[in-house]
PDB file of N, CA and C in Angstrom:
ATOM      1  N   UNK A   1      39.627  48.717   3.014  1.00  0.00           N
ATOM      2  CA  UNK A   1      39.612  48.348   4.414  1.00  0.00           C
ATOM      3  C   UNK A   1      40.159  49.474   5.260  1.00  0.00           C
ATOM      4  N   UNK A   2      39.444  49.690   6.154  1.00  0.00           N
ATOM      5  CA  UNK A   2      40.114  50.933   7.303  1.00  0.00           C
ATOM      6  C   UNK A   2      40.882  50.027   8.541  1.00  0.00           C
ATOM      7  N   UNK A   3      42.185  50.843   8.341  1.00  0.00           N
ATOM      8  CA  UNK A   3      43.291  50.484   8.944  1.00  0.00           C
ATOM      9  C   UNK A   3      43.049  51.337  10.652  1.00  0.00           C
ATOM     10  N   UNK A   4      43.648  50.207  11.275  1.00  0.00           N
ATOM     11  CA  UNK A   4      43.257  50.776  13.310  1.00  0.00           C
ATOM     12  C   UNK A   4      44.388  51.577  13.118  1.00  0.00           C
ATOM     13  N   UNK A   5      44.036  52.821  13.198  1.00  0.00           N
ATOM     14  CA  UNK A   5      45.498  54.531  13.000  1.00  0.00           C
ATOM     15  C   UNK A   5      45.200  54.399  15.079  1.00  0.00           C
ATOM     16  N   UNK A   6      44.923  53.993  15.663  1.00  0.00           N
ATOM     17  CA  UNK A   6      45.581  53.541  17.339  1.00  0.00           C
ATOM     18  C   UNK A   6      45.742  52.855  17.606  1.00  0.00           C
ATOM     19  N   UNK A   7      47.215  52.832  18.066  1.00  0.00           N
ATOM     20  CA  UNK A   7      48.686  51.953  18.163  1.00  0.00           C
ATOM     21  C   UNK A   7      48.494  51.644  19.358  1.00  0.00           C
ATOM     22  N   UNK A   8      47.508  52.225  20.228  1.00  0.00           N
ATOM     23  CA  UNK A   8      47.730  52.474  21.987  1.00  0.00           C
ATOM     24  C   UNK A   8      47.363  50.690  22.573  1.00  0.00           C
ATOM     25  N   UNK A   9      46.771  50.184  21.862  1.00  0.00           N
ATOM     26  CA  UNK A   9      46.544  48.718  21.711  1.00  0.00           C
ATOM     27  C   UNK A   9      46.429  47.674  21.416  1.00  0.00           C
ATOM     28  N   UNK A  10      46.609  46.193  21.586  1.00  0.00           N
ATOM     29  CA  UNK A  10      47.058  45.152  20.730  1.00  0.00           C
ATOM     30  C   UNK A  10      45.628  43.896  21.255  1.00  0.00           C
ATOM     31  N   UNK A  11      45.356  43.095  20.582  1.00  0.00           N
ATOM     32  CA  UNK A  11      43.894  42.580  20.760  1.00  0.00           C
ATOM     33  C   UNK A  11      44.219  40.819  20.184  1.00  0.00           C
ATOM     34  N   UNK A  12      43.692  40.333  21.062  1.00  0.00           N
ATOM     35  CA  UNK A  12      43.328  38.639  20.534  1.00  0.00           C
ATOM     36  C   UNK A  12      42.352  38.643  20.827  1.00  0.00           C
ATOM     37  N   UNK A  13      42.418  37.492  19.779  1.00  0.00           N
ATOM     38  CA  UNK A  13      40.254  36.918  19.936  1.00  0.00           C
ATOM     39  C   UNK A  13      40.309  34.956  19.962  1.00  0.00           C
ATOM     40  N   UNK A  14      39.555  34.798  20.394  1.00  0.00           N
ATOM     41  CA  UNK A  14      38.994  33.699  20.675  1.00  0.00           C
ATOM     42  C   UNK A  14      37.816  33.040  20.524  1.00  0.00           C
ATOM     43  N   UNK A  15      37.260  32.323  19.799  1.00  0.00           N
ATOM     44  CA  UNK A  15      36.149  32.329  19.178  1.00  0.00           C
ATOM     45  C   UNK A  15      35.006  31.026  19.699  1.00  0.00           C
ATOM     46  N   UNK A  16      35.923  30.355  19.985  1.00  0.00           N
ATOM     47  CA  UNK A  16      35.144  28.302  20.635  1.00  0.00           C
ATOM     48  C   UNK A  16      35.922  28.108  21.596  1.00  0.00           C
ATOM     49  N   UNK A  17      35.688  28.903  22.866  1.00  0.00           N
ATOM     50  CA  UNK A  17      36.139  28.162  23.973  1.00  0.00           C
ATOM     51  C   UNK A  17      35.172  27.517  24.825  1.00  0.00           C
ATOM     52  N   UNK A  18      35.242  26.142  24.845  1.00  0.00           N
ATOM     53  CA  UNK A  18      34.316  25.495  25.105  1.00  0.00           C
ATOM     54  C   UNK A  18      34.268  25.427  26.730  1.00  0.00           C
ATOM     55  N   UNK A  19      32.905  26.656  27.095  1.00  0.00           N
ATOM     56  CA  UNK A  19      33.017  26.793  28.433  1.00  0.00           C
ATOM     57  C   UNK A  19      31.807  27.690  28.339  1.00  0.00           C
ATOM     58  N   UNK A  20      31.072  27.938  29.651  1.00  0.00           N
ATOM     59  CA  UNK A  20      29.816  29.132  29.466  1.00  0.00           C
ATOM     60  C   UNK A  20      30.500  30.303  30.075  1.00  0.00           C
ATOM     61  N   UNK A  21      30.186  31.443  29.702  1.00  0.00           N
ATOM     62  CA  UNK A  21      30.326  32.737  29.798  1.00  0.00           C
ATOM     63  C   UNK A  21      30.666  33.099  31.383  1.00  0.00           C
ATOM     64  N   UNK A  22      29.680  32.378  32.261  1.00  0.00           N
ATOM     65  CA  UNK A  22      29.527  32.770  33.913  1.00  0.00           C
ATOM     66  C   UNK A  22      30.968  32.178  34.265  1.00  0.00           C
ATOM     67  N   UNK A  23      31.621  31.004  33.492  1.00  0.00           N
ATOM     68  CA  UNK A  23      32.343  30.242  34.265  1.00  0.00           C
ATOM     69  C   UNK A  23      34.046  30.792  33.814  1.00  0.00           C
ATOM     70  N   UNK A  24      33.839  31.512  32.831  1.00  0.00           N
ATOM     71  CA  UNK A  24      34.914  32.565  32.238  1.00  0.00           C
ATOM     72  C   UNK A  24      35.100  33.799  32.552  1.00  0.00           C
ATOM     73  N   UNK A  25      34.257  34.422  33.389  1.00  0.00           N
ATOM     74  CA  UNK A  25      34.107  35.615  34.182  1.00  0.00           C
ATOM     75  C   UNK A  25      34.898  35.107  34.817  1.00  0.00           C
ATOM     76  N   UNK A  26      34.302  34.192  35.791  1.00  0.00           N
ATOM     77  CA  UNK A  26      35.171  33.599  37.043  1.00  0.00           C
ATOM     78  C   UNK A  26      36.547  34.236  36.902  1.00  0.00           C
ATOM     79  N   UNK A  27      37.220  33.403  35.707  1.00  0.00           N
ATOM     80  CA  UNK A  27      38.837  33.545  35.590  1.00  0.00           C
ATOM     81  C   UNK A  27      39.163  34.766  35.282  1.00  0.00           C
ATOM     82  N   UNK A  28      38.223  35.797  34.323  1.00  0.00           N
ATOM     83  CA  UNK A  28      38.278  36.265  33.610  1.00  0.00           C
ATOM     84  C   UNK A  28      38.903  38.012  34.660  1.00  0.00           C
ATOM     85  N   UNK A  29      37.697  37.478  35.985  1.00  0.00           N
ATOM     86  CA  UNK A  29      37.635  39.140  36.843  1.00  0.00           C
ATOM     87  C   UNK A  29      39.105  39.016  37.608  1.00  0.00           C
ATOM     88  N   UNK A  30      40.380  37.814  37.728  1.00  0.00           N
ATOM     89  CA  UNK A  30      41.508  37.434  38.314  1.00  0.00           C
ATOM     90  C   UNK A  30      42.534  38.553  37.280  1.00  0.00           C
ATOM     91  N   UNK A  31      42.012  38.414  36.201  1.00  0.00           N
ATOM     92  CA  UNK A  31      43.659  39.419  35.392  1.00  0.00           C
ATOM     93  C   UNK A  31      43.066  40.629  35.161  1.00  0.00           C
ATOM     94  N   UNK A  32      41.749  41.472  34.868  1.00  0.00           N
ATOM     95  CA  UNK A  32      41.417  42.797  34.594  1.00  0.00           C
ATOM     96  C   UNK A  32      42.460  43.807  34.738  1.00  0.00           C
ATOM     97  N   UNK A  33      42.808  44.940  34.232  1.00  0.00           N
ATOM     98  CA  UNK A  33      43.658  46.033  34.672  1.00  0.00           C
ATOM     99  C   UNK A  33      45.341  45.398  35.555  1.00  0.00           C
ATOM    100  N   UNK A  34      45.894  44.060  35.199  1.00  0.00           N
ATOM    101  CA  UNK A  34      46.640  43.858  35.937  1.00  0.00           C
ATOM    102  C   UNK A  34      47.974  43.991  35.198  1.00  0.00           C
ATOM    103  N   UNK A  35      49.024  43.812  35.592  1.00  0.00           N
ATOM    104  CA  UNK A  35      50.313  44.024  34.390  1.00  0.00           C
ATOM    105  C   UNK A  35      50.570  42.335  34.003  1.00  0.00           C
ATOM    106  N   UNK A  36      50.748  42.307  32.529  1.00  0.00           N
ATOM    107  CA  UNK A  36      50.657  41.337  31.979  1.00  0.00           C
ATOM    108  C   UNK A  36      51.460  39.926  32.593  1.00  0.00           C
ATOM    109  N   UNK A  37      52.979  40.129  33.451  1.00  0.00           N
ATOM    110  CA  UNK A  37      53.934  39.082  33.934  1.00  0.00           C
ATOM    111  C   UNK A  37      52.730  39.017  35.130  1.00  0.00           C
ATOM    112  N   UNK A  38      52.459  39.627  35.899  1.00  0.00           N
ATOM    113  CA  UNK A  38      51.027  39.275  37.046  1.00  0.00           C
ATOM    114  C   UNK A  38      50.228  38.112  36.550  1.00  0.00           C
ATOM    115  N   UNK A  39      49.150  38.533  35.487  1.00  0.00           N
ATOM    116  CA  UNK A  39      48.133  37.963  34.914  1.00  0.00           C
ATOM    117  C   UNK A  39      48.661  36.744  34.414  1.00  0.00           C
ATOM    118  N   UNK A  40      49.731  36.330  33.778  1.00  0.00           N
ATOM    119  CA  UNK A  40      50.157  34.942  33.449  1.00  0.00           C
ATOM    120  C   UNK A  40      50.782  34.124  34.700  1.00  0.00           C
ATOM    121  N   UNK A  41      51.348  34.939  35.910  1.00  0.00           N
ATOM    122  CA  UNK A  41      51.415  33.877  36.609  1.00  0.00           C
ATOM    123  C   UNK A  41      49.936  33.581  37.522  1.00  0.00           C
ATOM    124  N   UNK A  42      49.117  34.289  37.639  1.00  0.00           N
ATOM    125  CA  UNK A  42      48.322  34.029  38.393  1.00  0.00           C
ATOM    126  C   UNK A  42      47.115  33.689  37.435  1.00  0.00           C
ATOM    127  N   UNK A  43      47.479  33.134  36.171  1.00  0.00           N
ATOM    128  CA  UNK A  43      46.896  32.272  35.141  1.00  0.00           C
ATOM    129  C   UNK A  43      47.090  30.740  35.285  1.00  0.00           C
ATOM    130  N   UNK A  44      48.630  30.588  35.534  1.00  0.00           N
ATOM    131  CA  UNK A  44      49.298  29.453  35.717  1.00  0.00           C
ATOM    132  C   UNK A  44      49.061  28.632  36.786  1.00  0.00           C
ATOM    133  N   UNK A  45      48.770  29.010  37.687  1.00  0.00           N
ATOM    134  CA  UNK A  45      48.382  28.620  39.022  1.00  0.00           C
ATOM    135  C   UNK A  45      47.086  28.503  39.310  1.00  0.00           C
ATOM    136  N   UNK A  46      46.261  29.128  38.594  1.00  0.00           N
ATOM    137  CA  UNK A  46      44.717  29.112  38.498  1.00  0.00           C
ATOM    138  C   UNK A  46      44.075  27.583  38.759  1.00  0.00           C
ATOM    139  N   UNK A  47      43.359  26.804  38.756  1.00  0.00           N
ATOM    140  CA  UNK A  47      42.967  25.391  39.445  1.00  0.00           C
ATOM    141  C   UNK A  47      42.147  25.627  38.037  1.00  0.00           C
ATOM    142  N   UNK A  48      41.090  26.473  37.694  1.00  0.00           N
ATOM    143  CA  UNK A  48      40.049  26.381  36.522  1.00  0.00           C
ATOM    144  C   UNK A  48      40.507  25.767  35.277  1.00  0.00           C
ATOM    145  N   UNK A  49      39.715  25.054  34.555  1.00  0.00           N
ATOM    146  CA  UNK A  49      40.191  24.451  33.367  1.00  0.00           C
ATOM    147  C   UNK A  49      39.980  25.447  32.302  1.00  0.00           C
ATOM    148  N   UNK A  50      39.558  26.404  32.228  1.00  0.00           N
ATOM    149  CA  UNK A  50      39.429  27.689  31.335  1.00  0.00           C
ATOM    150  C   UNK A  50      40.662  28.083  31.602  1.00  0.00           C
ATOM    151  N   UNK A  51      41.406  28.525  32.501  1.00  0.00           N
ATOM    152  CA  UNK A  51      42.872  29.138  32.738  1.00  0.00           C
ATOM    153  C   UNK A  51      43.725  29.094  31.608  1.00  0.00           C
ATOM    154  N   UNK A  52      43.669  27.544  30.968  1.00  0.00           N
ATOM    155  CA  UNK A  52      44.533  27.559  30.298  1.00  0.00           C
ATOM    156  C   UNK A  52      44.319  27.760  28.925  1.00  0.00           C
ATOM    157  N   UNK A  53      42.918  28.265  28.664  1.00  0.00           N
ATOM    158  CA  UNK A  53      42.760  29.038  27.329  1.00  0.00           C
ATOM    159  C   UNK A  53      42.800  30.077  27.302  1.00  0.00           C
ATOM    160  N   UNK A  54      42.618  30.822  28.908  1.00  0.00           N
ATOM    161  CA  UNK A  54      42.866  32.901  28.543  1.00  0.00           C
ATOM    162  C   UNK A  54      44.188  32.443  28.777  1.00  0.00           C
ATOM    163  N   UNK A  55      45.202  31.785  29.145  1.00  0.00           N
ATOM    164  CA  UNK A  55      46.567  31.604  29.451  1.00  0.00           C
ATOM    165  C   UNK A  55      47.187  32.196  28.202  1.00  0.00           C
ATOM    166  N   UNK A  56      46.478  30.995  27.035  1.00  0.00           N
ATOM    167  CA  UNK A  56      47.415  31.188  25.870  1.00  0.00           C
ATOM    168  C   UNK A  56      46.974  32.049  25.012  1.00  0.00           C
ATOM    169  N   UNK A  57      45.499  32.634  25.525  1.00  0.00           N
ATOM    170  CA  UNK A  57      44.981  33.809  24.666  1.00  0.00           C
ATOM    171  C   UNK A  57      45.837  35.221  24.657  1.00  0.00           C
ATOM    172  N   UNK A  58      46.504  35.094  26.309  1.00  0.00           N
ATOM    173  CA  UNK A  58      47.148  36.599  26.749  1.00  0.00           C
ATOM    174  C   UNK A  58      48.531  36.128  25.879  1.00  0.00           C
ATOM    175  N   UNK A  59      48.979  35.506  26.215  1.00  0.00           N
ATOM    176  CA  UNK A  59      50.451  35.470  25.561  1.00  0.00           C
ATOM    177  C   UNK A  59      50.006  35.847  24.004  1.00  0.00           C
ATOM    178  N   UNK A  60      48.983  35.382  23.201  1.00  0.00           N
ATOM    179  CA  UNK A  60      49.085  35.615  21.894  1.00  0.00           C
ATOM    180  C   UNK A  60      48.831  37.419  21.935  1.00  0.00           C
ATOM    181  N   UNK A  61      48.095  37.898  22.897  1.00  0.00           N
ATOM    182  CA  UNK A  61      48.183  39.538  22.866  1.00  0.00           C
ATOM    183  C   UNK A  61      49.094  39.756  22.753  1.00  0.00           C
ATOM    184  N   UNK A  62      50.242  39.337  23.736  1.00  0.00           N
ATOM    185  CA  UNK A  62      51.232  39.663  24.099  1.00  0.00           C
ATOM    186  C   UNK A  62      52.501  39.535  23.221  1.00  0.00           C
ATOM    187  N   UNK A  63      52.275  38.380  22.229  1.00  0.00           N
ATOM    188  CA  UNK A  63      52.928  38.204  21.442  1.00  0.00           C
ATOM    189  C   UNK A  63      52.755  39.505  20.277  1.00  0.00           C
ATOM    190  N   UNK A  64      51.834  39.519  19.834  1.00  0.00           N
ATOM    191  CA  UNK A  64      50.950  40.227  18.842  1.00  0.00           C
ATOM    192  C   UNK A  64      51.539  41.953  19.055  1.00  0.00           C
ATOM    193  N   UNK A  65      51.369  42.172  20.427  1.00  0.00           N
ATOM    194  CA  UNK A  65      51.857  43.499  20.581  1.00  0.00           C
ATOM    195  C   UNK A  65      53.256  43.797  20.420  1.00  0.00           C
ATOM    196  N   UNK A  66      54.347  43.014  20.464  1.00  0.00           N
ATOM    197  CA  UNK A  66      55.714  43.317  20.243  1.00  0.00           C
ATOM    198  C   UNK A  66      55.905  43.147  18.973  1.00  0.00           C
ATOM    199  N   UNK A  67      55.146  42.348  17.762  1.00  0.00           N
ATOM    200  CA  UNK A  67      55.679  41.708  16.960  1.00  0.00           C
ATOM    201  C   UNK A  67      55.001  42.701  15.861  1.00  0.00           C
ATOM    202  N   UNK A  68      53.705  42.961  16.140  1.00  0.00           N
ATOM    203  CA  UNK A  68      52.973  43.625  15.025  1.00  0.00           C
ATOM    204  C   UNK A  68      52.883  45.208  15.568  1.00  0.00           C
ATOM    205  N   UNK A  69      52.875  45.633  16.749  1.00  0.00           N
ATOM    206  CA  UNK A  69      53.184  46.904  16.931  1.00  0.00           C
ATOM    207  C   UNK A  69      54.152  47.789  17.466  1.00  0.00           C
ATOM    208  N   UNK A  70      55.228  46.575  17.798  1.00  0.00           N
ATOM    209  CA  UNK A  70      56.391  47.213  18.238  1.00  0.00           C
ATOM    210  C   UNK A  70      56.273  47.819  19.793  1.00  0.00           C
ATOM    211  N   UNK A  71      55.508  47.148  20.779  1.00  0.00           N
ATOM    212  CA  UNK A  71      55.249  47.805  21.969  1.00  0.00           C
ATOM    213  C   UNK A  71      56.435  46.920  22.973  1.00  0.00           C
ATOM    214  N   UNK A  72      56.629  47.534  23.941  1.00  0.00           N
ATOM    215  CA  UNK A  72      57.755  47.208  25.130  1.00  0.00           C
ATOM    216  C   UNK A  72      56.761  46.429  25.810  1.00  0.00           C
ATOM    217  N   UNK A  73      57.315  44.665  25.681  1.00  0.00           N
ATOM    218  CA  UNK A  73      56.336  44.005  26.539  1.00  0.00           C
ATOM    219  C   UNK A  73      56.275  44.152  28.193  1.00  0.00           C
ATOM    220  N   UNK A  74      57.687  44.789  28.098  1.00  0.00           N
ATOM    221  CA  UNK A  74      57.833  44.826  30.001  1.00  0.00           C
ATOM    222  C   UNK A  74      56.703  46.345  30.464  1.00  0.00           C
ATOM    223  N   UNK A  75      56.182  47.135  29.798  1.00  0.00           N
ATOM    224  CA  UNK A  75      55.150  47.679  30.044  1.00  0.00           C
ATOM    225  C   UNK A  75      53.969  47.869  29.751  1.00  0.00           C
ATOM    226  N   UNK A  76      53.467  46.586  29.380  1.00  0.00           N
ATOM    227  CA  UNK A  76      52.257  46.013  29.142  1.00  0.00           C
ATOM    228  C   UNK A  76      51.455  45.593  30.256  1.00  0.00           C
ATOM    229  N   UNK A  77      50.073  46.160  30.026  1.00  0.00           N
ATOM    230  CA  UNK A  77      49.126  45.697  30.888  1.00  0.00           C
ATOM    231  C   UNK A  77      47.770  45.084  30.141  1.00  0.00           C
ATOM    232  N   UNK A  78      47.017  44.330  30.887  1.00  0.00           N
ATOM    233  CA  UNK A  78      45.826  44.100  30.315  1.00  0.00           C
ATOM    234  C   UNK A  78      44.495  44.996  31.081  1.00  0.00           C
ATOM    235  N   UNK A  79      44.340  45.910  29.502  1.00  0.00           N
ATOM    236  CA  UNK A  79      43.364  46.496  29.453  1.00  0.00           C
ATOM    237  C   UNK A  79      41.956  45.887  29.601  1.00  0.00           C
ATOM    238  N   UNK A  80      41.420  45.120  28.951  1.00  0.00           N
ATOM    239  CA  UNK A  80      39.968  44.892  28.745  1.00  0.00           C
ATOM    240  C   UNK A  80      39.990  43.191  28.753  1.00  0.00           C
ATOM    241  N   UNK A  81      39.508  42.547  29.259  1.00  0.00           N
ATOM    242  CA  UNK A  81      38.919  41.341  28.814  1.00  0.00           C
ATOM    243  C   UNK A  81      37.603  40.906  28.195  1.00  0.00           C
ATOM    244  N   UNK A  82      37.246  40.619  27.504  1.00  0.00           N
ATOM    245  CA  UNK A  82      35.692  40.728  27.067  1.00  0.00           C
ATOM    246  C   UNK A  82      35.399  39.300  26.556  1.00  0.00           C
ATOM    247  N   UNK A  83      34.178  39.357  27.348  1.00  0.00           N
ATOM    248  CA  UNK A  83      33.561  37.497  27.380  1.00  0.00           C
ATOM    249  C   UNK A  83      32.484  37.377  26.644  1.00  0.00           C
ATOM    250  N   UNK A  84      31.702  36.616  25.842  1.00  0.00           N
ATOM    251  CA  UNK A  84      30.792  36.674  25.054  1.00  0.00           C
ATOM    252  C   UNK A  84      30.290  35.409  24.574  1.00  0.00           C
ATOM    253  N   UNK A  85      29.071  35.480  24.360  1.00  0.00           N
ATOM    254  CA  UNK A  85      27.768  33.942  23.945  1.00  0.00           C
ATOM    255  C   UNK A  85      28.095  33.266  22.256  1.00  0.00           C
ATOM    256  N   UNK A  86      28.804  32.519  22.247  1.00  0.00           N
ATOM    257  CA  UNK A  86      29.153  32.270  20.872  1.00  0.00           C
ATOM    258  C   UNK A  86      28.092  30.854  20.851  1.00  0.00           C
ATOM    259  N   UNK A  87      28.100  30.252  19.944  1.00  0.00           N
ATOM    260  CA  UNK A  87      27.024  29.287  19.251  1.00  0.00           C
ATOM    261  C   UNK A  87      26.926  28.040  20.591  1.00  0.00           C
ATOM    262  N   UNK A  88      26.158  26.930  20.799  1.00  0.00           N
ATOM    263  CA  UNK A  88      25.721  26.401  21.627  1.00  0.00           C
ATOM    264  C   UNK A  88      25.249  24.846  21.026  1.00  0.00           C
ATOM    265  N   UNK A  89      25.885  23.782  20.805  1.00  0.00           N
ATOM    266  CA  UNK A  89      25.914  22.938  20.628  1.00  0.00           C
ATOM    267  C   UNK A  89      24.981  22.115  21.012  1.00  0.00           C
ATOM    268  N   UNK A  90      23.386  21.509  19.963  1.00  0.00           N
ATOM    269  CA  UNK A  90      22.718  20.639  20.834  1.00  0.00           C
ATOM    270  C   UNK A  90      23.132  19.320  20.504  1.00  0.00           C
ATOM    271  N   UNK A  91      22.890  17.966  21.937  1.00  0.00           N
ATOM    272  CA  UNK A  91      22.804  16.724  21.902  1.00  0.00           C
ATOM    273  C   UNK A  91      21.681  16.252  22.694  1.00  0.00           C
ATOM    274  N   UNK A  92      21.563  15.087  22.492  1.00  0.00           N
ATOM    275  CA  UNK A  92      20.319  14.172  23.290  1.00  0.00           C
ATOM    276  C   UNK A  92      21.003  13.798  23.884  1.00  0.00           C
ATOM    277  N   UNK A  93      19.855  13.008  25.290  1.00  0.00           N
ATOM    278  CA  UNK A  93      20.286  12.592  26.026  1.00  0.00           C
ATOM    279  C   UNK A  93      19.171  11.360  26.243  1.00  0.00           C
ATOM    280  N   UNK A  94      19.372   9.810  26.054  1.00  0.00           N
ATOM    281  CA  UNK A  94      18.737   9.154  25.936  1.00  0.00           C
ATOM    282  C   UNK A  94      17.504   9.018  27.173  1.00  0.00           C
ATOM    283  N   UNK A  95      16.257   8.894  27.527  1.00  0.00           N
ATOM    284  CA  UNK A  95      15.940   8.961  28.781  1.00  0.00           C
ATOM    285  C   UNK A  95      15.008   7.429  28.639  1.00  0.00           C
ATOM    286  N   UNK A  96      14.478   7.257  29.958  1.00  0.00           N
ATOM    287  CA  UNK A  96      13.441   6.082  29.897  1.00  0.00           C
ATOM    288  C   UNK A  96      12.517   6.242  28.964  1.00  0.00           C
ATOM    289  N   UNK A  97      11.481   5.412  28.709  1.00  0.00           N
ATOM    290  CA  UNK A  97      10.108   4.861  27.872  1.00  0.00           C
ATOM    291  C   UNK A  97      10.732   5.286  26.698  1.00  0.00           C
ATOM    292  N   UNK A  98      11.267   5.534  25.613  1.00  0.00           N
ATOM    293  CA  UNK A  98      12.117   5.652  24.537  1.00  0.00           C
ATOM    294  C   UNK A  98      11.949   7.420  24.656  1.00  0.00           C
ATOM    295  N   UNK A  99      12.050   7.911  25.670  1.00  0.00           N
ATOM    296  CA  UNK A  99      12.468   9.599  25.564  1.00  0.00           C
ATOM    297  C   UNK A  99      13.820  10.111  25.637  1.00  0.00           C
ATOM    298  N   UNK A 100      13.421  12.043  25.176  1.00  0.00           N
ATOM    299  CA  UNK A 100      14.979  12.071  24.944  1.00  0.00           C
ATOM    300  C   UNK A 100      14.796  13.858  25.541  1.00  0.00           C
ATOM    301  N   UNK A 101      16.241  13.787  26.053  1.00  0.00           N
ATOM    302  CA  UNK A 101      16.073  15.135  26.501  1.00  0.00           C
ATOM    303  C   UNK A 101      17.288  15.750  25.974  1.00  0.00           C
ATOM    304  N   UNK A 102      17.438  16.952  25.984  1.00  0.00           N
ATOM    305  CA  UNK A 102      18.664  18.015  25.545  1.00  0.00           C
ATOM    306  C   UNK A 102      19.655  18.223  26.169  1.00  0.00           C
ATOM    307  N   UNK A 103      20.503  18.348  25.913  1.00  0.00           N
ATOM    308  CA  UNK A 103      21.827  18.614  26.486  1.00  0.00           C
ATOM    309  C   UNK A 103      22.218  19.486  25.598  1.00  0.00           C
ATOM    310  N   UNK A 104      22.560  20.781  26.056  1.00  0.00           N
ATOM    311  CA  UNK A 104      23.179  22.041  25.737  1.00  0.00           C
ATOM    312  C   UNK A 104      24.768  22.646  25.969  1.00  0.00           C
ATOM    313  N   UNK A 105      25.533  22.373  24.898  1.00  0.00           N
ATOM    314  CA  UNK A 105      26.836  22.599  25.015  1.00  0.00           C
ATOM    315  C   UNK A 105      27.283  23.702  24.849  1.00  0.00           C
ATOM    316  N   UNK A 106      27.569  24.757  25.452  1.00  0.00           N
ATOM    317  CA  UNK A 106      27.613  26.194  25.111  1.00  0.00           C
ATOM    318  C   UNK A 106      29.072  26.306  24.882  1.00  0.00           C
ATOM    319  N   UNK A 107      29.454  27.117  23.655  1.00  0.00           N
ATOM    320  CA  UNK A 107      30.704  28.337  23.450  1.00  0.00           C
ATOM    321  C   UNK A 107      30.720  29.353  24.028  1.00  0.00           C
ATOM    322  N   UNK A 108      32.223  30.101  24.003  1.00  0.00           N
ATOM    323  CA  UNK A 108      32.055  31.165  24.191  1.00  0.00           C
ATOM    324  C   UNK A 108      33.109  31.619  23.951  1.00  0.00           C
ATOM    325  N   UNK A 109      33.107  33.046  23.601  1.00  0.00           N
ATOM    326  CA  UNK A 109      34.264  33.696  22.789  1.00  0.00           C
ATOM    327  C   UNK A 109      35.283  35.166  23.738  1.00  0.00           C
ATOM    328  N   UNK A 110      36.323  34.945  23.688  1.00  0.00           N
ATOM    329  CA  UNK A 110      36.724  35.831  24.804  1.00  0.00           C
ATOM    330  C   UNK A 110      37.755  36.590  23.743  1.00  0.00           C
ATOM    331  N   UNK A 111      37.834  38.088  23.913  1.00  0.00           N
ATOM    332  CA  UNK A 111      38.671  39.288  23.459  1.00  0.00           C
ATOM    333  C   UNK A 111      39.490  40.010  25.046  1.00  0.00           C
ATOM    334  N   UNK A 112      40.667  39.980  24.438  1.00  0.00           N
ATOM    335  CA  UNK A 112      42.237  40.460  25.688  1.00  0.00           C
ATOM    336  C   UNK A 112      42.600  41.486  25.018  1.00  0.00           C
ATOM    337  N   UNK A 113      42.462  42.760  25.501  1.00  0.00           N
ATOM    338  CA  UNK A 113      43.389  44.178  24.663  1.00  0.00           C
ATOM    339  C   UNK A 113      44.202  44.342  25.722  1.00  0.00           C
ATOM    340  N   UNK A 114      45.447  44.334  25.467  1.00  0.00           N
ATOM    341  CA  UNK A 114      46.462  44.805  26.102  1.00  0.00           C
ATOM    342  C   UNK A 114      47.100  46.439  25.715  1.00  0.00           C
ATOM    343  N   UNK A 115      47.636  46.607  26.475  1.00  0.00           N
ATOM    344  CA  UNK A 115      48.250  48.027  26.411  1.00  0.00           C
ATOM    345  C   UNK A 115      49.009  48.666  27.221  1.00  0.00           C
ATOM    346  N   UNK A 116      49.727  49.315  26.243  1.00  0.00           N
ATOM    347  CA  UNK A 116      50.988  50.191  27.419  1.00  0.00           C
ATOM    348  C   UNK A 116      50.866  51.141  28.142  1.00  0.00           C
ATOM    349  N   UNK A 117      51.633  51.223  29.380  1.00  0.00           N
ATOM    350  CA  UNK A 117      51.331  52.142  30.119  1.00  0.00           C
ATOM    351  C   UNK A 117      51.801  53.348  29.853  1.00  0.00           C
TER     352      UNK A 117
END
């Protein structure tokens, strides 16, 4: 296995957040390039019901970076957010004359690299 030899960053992933991609941008373009105590309060306060899955996604960066790379959380920022089409859940939807229509439940998977300044 090849080991990440750059320390310059610390990364969570997220794999089933049950939400579509457009509606995770939303939250997603609020923390970009911001310093990490920023991005969690203006996570916290967020109204979106996604908020509170990049909420606990950043803290696990954040966690991740002091614990596994030894970085100074008080100069941490978030580098990259990255949003992405993960699998898509079908159901019916019962309709008149015995028909049936689709209902499409979409995932989606979000990556937080944090990093020091």
């Amino acid at each position: 296995m090849k080991e990440n030899l750059d320390k310059t960053f610390c990364k969570a992933r997220s794999f089933h957040v049950p939400s579509s991609v457009q509606k995770i941008n939303l939250v997603a373009d609020l923390i970009r390039k911001k310093d990490t105590s920023a991005a969690l309060i203006q996570l916290q306060y967020c109204r979106k019901k996604v908020a509170k899955y990049i909420y606990e996604l950043l803290k696990s960066a954040i966690s991740n970076a002091e614990n596994n790379h030894g970085m100074d959380i008080d100069s941490l920022y978030v580098k990259e957010v990255l949003v992405g089409k993960s699998f898509t859940m079908k159901r019916f939807h019962a309709r008149a004359r015995g028909r049936a229509s689709r209902i499409e439940k979409s995932r989606s998977m979000i990556s937080i690299l944090v990093a020091e300044k």
